[in-house]
C-alpha atoms as a PDB file:
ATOM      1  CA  UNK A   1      -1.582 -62.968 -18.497  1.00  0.00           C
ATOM      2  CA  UNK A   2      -5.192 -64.086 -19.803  1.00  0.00           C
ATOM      3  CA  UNK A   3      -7.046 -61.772 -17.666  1.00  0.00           C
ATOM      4  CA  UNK A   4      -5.258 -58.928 -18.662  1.00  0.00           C
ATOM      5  CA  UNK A   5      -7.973 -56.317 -20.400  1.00  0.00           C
ATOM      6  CA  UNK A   6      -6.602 -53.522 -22.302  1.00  0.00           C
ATOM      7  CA  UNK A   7      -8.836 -50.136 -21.614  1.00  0.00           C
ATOM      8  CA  UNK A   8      -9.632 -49.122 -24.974  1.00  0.00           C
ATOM      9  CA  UNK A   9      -9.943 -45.310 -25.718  1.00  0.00           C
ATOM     10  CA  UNK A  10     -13.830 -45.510 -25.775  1.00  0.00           C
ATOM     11  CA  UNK A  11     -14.028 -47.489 -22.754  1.00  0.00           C
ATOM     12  CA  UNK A  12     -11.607 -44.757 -20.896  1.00  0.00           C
ATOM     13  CA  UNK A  13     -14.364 -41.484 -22.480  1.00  0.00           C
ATOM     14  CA  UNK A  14     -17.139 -43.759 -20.615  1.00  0.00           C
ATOM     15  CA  UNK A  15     -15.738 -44.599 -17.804  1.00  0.00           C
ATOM     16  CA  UNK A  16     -14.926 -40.635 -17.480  1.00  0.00           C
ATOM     17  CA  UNK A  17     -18.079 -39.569 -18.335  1.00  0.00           C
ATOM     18  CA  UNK A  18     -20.099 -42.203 -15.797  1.00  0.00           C
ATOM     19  CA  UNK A  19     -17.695 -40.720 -12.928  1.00  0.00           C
ATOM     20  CA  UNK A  20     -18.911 -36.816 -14.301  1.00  0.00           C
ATOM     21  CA  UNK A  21     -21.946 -37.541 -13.968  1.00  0.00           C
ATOM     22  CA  UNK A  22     -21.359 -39.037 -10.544  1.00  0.00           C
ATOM     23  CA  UNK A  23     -19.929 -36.424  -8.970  1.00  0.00           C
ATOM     24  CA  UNK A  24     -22.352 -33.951 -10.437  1.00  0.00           C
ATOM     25  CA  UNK A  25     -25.763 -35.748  -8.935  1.00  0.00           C
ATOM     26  CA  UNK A  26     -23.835 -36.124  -5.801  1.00  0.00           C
ATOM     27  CA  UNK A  27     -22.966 -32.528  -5.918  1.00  0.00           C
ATOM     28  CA  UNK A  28     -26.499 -31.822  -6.845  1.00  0.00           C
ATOM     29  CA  UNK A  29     -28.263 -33.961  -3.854  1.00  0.00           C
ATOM     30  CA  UNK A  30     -26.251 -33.033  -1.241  1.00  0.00           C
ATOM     31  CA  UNK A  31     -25.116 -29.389  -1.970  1.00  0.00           C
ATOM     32  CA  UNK A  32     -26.834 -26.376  -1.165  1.00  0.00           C
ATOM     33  CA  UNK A  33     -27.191 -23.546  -3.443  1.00  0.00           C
ATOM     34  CA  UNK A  34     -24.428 -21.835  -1.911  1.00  0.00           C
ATOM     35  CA  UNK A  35     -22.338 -24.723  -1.697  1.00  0.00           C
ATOM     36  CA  UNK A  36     -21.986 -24.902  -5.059  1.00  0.00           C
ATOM     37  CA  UNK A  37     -21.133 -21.481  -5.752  1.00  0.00           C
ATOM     38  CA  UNK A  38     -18.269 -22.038  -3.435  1.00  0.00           C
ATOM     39  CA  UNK A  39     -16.977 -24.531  -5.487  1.00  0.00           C
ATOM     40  CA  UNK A  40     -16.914 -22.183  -8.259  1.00  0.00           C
ATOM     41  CA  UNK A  41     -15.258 -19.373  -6.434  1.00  0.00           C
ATOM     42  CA  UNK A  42     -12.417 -18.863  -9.187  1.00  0.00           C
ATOM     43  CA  UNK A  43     -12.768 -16.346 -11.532  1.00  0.00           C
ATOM     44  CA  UNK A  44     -12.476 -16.803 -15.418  1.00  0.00           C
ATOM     45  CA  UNK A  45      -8.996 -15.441 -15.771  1.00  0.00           C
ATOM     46  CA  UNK A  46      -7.168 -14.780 -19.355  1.00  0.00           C
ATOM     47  CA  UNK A  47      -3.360 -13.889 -19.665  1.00  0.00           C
ATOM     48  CA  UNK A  48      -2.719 -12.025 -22.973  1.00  0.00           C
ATOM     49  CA  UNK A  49       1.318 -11.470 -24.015  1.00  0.00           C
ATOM     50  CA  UNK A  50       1.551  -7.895 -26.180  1.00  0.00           C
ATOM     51  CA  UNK A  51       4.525  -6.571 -27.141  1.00  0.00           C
ATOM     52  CA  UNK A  52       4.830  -3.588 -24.446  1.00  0.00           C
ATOM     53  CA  UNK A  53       2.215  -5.203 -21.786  1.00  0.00           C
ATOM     54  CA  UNK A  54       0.512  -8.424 -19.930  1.00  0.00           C
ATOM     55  CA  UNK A  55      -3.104  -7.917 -20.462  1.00  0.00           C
ATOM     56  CA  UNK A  56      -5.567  -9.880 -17.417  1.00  0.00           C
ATOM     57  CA  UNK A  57      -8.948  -9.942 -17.843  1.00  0.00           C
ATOM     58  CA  UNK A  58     -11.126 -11.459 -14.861  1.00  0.00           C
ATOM     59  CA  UNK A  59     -14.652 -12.302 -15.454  1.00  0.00           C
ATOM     60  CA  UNK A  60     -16.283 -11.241 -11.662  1.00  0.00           C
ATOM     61  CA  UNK A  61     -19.979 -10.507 -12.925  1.00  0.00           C
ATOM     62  CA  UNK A  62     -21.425  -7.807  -9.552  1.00  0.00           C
ATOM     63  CA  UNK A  63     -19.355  -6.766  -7.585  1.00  0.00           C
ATOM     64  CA  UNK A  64     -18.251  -3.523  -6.247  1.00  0.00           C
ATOM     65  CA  UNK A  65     -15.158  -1.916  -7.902  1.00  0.00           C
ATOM     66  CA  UNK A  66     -13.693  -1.043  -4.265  1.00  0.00           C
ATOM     67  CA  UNK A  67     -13.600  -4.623  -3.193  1.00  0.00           C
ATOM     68  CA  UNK A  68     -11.096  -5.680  -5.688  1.00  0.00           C
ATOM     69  CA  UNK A  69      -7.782  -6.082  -4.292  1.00  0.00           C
ATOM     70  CA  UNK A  70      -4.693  -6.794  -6.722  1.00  0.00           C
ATOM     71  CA  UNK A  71      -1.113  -6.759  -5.791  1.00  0.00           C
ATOM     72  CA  UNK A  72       1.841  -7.883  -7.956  1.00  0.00           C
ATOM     73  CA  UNK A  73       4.896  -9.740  -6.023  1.00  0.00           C
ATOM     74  CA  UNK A  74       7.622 -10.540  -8.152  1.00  0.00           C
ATOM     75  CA  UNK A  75       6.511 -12.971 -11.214  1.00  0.00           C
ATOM     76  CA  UNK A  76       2.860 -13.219  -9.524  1.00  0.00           C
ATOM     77  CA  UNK A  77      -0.257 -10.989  -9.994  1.00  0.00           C
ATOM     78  CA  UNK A  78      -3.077 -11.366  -7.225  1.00  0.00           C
ATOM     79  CA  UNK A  79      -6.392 -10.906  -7.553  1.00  0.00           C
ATOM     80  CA  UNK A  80      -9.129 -10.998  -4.916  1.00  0.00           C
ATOM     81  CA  UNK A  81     -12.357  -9.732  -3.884  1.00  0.00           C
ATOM     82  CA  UNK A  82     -15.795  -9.827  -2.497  1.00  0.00           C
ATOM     83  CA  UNK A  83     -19.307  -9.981  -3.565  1.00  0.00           C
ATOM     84  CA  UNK A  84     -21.805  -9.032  -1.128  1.00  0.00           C
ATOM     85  CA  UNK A  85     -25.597 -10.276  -1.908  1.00  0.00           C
ATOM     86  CA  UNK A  86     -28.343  -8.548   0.422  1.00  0.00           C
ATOM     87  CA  UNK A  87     -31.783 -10.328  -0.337  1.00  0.00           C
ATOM     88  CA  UNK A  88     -34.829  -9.371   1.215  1.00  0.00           C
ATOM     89  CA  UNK A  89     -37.561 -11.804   2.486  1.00  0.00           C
ATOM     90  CA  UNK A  90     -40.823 -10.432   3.621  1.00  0.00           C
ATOM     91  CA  UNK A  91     -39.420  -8.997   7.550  1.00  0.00           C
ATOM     92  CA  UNK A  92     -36.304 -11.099   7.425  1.00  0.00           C
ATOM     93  CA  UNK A  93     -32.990  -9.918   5.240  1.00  0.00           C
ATOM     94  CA  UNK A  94     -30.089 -12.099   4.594  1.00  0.00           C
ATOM     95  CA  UNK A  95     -26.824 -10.776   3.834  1.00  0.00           C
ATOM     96  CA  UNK A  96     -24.518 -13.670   1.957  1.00  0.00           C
ATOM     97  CA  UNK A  97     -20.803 -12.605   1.316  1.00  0.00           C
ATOM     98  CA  UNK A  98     -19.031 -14.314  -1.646  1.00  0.00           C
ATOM     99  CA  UNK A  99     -15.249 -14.134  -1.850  1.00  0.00           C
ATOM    100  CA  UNK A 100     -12.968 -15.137  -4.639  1.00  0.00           C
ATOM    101  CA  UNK A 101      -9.207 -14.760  -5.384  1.00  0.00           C
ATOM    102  CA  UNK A 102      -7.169 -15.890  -8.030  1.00  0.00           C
ATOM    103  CA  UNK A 103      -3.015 -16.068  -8.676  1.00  0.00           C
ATOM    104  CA  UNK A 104      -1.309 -15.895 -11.771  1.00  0.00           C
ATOM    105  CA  UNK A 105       2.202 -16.103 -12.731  1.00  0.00           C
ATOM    106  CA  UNK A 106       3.717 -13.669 -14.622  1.00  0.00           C
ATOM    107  CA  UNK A 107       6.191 -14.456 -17.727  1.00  0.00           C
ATOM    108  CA  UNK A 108       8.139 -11.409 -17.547  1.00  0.00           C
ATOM    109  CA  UNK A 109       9.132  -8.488 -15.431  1.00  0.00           C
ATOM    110  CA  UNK A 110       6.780  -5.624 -14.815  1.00  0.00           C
ATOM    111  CA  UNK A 111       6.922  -2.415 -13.769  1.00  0.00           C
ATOM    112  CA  UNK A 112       4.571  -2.384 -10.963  1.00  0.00           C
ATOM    113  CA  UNK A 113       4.303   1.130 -10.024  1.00  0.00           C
ATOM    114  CA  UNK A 114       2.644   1.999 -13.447  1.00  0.00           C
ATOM    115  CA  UNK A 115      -0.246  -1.192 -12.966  1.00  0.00           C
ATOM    116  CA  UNK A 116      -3.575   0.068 -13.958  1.00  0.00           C
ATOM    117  CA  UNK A 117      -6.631  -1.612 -13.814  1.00  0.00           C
ATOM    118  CA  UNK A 118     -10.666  -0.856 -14.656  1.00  0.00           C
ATOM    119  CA  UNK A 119     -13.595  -2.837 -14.090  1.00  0.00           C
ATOM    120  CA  UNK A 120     -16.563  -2.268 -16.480  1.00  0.00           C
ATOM    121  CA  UNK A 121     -19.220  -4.551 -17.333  1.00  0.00           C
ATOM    122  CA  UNK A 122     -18.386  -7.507 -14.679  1.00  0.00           C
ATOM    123  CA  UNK A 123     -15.222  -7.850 -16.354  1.00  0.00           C
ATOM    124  CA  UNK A 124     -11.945  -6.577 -14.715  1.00  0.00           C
ATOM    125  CA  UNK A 125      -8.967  -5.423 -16.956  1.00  0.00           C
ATOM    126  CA  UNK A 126      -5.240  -5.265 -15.516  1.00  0.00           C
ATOM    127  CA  UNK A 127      -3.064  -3.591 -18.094  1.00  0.00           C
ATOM    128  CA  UNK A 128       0.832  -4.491 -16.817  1.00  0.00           C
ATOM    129  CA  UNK A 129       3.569  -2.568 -18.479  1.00  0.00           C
ATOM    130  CA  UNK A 130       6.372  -4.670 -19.282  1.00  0.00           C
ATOM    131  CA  UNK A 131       9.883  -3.760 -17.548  1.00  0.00           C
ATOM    132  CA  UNK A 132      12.236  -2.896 -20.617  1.00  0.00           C
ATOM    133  CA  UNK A 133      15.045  -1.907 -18.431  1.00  0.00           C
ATOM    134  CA  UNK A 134      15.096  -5.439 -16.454  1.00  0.00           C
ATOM    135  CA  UNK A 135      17.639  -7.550 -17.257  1.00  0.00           C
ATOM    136  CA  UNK A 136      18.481 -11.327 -15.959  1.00  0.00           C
ATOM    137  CA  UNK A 137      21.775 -11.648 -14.335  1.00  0.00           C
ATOM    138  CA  UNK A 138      23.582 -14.831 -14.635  1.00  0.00           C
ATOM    139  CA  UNK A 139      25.067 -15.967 -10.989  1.00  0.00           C
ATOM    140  CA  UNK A 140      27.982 -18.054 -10.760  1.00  0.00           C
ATOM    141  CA  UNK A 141      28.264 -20.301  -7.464  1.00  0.00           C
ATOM    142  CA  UNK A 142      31.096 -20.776  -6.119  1.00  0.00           C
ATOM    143  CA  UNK A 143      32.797 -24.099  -4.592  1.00  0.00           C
ATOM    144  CA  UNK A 144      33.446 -23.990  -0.849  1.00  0.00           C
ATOM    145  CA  UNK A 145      35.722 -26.568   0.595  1.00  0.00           C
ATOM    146  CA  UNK A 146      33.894 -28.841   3.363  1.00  0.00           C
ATOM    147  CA  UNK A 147      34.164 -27.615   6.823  1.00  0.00           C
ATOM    148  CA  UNK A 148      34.809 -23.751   5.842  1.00  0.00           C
ATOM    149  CA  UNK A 149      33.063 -21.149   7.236  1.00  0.00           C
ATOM    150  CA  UNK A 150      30.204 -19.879   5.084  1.00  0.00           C
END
């Protein structure tokens, strides 16, 4: 048991930090431009709980309002979309496409006919009315003997 070394806390934050710093000049040397922003291809999302509503605010800086796609399933909320980047070189033009979607779960019923959402100011706002008629149902199971029909 003599060469057992206990990791103390500072010794962990270093070792953490030398393997940040790492993966960031590795990142940096071998990544493109573009690379990178495809590892960043999640937007900022924020859940607020009111009292009537689930509030989701998306930080997606330029894009166009008509590529946003959201759908709500059940106790999830989906959020994608595309930005497209047209840049002009002398003769030449590049068109780069950057896509981006983003799940989050919902903690309580919604009523998803009445979803609205706006975009304004590279920051998307869902507003999600909270279901006050849904209730949870208890289910029972019930004990089937081994070799019955099911």
């Amino acid at each position: 048991m003599s060469d057992l070394h206990l990791w103390h806390r500072a010794e962990l934050g270093k070792l953490k930090q030398d393997m940040e710093e790492l993966f960031d000049s590795f990142v940096r040397d071998f990544c493109s431009p573009l690379d990178l922003r495809l590892l960043s291809s999640e937007p900022d999302v924020r859940v607020v709980n009111e009292k009537d509503a689930i509030i989701v605010s998306a930080h997606v800086p330029g894009l166009d309002p008509r590529s946003i796609k959201i759908s709500v399933t059940g106790d999830r909320l989906a959020i994608a979309g595309e930005k497209v980047e047209e840049i002009r070189d002398g003769q030449a033009l590049s068109i780069s496409r950057h896509g981006f979607s983003s799940s989050v779960r919902l903690n309580a019923p919604v009523q998803a006919n009445q979803v609205r959402a706006t975009y304004s100011g590279g920051v998307l706002r869902i507003v999600l009315p909270r279901c006050t008629g849904c209730t949870s149902v208890q289910v029972s199971t019930e004990e089937h003997e081994r070799g019955s029909n099911e």
